[in-house]
Protein backbone atom coordinates (compact mmCIF):
# COMPACT_ATOMS: atom_id res chain seq x y z
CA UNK A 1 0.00 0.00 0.00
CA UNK A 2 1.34 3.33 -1.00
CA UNK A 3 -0.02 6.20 1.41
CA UNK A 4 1.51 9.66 1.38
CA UNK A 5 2.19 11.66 4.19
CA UNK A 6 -0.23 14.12 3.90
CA UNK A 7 -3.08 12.06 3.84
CA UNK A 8 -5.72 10.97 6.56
CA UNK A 9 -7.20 7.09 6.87
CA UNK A 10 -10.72 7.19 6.71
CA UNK A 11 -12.06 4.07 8.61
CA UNK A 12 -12.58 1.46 6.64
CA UNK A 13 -11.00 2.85 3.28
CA UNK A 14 -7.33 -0.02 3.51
CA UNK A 15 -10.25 -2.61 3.72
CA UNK A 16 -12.40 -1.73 1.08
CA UNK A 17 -9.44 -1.77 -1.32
CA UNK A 18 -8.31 -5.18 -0.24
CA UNK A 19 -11.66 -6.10 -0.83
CA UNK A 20 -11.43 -5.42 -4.68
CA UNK A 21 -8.29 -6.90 -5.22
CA UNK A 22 -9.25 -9.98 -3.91
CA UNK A 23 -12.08 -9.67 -5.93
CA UNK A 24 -10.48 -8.77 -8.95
CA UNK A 25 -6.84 -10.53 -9.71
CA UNK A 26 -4.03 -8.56 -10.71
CA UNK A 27 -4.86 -5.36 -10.68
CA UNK A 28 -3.84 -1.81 -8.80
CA UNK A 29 -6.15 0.01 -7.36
CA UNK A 30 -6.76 3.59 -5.91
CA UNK A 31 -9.23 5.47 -3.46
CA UNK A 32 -11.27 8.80 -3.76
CA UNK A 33 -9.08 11.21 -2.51
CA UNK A 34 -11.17 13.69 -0.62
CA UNK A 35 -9.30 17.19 0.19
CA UNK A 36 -9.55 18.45 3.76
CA UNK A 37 -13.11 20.08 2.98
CA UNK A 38 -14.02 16.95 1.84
CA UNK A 39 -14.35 18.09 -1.17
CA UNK A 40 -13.51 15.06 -4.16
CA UNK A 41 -9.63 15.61 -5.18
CA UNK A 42 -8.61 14.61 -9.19
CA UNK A 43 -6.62 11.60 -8.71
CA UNK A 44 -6.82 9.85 -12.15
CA UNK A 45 -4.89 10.24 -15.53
CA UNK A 46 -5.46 9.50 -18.80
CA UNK A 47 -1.99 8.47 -20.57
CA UNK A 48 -0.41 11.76 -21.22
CA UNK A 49 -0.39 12.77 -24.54
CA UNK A 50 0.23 15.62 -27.06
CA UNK A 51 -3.15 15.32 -28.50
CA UNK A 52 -4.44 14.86 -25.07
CA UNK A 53 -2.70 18.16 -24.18
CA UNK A 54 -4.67 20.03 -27.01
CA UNK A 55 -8.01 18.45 -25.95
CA UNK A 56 -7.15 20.01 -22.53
CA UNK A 57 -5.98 23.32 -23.12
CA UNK A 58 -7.82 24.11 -26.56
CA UNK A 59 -10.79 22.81 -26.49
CA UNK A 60 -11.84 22.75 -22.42
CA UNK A 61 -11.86 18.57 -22.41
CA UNK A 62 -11.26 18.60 -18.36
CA UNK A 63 -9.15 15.32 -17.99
CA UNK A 64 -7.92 14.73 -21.23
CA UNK A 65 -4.17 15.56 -19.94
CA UNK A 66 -4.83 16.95 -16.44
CA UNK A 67 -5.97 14.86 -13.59
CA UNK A 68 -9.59 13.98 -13.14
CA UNK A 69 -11.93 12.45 -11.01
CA UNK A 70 -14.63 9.98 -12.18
CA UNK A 71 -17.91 10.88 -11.43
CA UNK A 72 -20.72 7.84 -10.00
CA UNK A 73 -19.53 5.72 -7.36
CA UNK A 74 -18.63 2.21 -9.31
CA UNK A 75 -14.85 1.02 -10.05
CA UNK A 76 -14.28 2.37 -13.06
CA UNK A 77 -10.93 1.50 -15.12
CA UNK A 78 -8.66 4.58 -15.28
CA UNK A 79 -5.52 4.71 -17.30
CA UNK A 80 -3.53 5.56 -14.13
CA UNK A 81 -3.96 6.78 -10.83
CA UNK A 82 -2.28 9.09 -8.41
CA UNK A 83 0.63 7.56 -5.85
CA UNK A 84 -0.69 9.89 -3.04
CA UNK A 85 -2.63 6.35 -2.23
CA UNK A 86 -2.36 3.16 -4.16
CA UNK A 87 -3.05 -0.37 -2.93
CA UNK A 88 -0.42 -2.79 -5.07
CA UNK A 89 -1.06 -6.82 -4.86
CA UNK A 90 3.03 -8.59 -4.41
CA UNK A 91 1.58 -10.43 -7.87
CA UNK A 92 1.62 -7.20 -9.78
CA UNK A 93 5.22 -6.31 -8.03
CA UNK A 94 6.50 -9.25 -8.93
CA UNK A 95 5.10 -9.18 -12.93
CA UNK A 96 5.95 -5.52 -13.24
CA UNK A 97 8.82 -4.48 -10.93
CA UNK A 98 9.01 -2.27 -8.17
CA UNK A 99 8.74 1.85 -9.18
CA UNK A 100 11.60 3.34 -11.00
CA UNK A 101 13.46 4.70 -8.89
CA UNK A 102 14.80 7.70 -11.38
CA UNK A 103 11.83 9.34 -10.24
CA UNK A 104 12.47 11.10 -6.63
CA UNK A 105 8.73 12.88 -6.73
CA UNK A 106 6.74 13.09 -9.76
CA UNK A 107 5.95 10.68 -12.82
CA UNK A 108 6.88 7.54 -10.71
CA UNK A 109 3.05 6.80 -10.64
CA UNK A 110 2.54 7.30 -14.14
CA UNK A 111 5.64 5.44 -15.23
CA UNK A 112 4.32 2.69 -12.67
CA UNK A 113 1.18 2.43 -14.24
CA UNK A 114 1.74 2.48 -17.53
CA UNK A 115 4.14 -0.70 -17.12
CA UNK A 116 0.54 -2.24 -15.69
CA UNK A 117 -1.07 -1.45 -18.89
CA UNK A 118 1.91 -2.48 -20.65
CA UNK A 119 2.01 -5.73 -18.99
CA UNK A 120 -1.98 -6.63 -19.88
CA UNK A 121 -3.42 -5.99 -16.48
CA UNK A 122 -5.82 -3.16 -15.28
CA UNK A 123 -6.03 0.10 -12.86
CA UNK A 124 -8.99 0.67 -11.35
CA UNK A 125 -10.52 4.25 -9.21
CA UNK A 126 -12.29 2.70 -6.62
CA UNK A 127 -14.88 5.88 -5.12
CA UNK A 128 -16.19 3.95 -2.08
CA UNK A 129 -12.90 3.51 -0.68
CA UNK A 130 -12.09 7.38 0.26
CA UNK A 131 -8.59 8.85 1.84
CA UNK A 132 -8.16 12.26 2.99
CA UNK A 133 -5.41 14.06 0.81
CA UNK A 134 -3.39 17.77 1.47
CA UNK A 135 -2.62 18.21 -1.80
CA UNK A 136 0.75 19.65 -1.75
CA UNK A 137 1.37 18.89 1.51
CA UNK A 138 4.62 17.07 1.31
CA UNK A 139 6.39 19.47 -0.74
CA UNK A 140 4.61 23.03 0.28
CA UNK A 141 8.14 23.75 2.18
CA UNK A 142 10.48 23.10 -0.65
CA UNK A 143 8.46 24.53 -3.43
CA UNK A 144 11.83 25.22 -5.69
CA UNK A 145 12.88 21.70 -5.15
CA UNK A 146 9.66 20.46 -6.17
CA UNK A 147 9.55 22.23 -9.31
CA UNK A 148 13.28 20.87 -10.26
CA UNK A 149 11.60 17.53 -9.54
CA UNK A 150 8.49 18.28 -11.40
CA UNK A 151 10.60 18.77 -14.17
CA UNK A 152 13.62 16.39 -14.36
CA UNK A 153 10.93 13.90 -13.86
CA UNK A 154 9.06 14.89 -16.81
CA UNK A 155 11.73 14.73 -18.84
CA UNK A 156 12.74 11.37 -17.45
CA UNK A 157 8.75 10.32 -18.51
CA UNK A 158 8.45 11.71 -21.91
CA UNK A 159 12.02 12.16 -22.82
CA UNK A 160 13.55 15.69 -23.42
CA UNK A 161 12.50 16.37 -27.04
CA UNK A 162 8.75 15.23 -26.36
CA UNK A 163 8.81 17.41 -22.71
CA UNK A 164 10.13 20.94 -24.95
CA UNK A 165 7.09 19.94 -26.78
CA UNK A 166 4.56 19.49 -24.33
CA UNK A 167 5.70 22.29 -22.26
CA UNK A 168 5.53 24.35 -25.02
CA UNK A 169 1.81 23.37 -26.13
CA UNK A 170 0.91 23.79 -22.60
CA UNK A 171 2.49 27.19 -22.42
CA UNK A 172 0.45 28.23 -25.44
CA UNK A 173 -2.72 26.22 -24.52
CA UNK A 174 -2.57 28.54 -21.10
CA UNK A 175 -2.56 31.67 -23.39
CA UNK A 176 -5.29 30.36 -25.64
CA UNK A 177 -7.54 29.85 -22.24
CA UNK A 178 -6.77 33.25 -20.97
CA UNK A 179 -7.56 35.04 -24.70
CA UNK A 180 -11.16 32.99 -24.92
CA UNK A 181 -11.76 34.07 -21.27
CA UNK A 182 -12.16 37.58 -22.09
């Protein structure tokens, strides 16, 4: 089980997840992160992707590159979800490997799950099971390191041509928002 440190057990949510996974065989699963109003937190990704990004940024398709958070309250199968909680069966260790560890902070879940997809088996957002989440808690007192993690992981992820890229259709994507908003 992978918990971050700025999260809060709700009772009942650890169970709930083991639950599923005995239920359902080789697969990784992750919670409803709540944040501390208890309002629902994104915590799922589609694979990252430069058409994804354009979706996003140019035509206002929330989750198609940014986190999101499926809606309803049934497992639903998620390209990836985020490492602030993930439960992890030792049968999906042991097929996939253990997270890269080129990745201090940042990407390691993505990278992580993609190998899971890679490898034929599933992710699933489970919405019952819910876990308290700070978002930004961890790193809110090294906020310059965490951007020179942000980014050397991203380039790790995508590679550094593929990041320039991305960056830069983010960069303009952001512009594009803040032209239509006026």
């Amino acid at each position: 089980f992978v918990l971050n440190p700025d999260t809060e057990l709700i009772k009942g949510s650890i169970n709930t997840l083991i639950d599923f996974t005995l239920l359902h065989k080789s697969v990784i699963v992750g919670p409803r992160l709540l944040n501390p109003d208890g309002s629902v937190q994104d915590s799922c990704y589609n694979e990252p992707t430069f058409f994804g990004a354009i979706k996003e940024y140019f035509f206002n398709i929330h989750g198609a590159f940014e986190k999101y958070a499926p809606h309803g309250e049934q497992p639903v199968k998620v390209d990836a979800v985020v490492g602030a909680a993930m439960l992890i069966p030792r049968k999906v260790i042991e097929r996939v490997g253990k997270f890269d560890e080129r990745f201090f902070m940042y990407f390691e879940d993505l990278e992580f799950c993609s190998r899971v997809r890679e490898n034929g088996l599933s992710i699933y957002y489970l919405p019952i099971s819910q876990i308290i989440h700070e978002h930004g808690g961890v790193t809110r007192t090294v906020s310059k390191q965490a951007n020179e993690w942000l980014i050397n992981s991203s380039k790790i992820y995508h590679g550094t041509i593929k990041y320039y890229l991305l960056t830069f259709i983010l960069w303009i994507g952001q512009k594009w928002q803040k032209v239509n908003s006026l």
